[in-house]
C-alpha atoms as a PDB file:
ATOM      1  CA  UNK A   1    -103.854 -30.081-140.392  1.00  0.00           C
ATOM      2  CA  UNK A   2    -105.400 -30.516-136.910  1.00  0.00           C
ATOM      3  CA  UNK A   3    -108.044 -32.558-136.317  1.00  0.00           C
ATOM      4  CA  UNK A   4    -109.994 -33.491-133.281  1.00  0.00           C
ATOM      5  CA  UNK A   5    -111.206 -36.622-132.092  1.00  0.00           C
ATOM      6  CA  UNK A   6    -114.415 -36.389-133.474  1.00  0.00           C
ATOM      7  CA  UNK A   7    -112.964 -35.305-136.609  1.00  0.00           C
ATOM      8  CA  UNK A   8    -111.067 -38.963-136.459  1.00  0.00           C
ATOM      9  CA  UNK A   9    -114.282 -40.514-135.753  1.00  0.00           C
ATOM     10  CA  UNK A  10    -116.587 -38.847-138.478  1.00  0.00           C
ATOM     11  CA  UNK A  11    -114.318 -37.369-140.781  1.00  0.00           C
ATOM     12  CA  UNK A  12    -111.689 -39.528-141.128  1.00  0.00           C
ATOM     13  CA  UNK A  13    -111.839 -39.412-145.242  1.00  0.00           C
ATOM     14  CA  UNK A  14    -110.364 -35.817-144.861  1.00  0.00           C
ATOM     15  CA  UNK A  15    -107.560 -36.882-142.422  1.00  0.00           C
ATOM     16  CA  UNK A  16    -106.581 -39.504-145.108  1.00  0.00           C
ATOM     17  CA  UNK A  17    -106.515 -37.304-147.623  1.00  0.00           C
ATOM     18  CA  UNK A  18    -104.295 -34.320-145.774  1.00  0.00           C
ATOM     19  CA  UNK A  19    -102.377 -37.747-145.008  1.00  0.00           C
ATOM     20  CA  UNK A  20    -101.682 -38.430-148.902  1.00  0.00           C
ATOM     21  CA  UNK A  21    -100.683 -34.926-149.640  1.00  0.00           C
ATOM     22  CA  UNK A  22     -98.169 -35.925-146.872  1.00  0.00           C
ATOM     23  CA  UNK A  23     -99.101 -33.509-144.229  1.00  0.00           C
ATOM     24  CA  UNK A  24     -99.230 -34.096-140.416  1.00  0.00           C
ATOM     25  CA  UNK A  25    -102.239 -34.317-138.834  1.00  0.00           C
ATOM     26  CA  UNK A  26    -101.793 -33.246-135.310  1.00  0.00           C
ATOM     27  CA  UNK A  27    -104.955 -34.715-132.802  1.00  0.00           C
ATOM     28  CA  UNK A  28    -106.949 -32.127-130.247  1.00  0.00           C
ATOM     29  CA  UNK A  29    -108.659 -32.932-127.418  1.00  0.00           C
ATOM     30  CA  UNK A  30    -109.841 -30.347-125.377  1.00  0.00           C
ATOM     31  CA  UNK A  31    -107.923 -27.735-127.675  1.00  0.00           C
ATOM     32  CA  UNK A  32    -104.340 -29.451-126.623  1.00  0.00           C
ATOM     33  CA  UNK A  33    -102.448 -31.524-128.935  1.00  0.00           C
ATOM     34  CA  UNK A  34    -102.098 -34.963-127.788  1.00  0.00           C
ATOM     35  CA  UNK A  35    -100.629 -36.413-130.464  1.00  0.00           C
ATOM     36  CA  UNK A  36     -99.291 -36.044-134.431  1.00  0.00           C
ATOM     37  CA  UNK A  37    -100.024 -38.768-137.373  1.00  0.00           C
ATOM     38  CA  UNK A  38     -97.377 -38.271-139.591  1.00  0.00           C
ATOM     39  CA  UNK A  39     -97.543 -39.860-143.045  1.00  0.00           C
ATOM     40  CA  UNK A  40     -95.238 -43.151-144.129  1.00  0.00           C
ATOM     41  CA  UNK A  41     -92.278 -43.333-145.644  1.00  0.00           C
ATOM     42  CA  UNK A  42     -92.804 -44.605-148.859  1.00  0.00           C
ATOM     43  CA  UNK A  43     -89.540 -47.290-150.073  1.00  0.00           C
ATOM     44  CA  UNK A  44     -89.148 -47.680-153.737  1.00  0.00           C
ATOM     45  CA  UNK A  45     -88.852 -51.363-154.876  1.00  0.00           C
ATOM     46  CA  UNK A  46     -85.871 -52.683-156.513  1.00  0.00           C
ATOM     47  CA  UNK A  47     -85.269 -51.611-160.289  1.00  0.00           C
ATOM     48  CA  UNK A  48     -85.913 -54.106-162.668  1.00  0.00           C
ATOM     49  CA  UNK A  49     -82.926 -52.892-164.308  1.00  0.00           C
ATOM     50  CA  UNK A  50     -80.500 -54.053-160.871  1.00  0.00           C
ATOM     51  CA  UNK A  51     -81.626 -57.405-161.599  1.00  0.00           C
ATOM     52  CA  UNK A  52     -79.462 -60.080-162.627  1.00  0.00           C
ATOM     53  CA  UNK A  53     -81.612 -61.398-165.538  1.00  0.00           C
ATOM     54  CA  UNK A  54     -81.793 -58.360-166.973  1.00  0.00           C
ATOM     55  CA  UNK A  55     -80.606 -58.316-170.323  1.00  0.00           C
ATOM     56  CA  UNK A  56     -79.758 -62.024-170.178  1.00  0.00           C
ATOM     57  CA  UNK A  57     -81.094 -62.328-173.687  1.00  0.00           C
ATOM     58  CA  UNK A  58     -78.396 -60.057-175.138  1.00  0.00           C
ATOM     59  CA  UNK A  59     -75.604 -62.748-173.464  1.00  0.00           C
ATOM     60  CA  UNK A  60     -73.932 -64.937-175.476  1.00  0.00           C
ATOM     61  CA  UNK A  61     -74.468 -67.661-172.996  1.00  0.00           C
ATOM     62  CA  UNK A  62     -76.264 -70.684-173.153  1.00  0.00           C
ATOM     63  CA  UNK A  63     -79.229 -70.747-170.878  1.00  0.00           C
ATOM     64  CA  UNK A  64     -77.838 -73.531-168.458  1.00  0.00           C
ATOM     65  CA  UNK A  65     -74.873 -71.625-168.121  1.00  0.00           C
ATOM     66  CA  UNK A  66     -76.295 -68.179-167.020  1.00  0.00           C
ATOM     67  CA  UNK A  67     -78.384 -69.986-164.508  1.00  0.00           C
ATOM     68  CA  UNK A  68     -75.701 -72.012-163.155  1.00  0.00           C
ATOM     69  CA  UNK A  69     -73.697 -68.926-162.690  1.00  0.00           C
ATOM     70  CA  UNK A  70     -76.718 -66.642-160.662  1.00  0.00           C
ATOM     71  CA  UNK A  71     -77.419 -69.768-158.716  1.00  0.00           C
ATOM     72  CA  UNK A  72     -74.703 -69.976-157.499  1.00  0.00           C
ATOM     73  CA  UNK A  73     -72.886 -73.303-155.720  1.00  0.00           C
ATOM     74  CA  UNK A  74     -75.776 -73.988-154.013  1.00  0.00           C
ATOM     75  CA  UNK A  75     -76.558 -76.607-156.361  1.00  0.00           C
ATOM     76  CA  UNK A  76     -73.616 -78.535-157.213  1.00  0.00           C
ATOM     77  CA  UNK A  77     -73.514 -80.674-154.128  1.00  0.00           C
ATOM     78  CA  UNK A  78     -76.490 -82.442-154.811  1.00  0.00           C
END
């Protein structure tokens, strides 16, 4: 998409949207490009799955146990 700068100023709504289909929007002024917005990178978050609790409840260990062993030895000088 190109957009000039009073398309930033007054039509910004469509920018964002060409933005969330995850185009580029390059900026005109004067008819020359003077710059390109380029969508983010979206990161994915962790996976509940990876976490240590999960599936804790099918463990045959005794609550104490399981949290003394994710917490490490952080703990047993005190």
């Amino acid at each position: 998409m190109e957009a000039t700068v009073v398309d930033l100023r007054y039509h910004m709504n469509d920018v964002l949207k060409a933005l969330e289909r995850n185009e580029s929007v390059s900026v005109l002024y004067r008819g020359k490009v003077k710059g390109v917005i380029r969508p983010a990178v979206r990161v994915s978050g962790p996976k509940v799955r990876d976490h240590a609790f999960f599936g804790s409840r099918s463990s045959r260990e005794s609550v104490e146990k399981s949290m003394e062993h994710l917490r490490g030895g952080r703990y047993h000088d005190l």
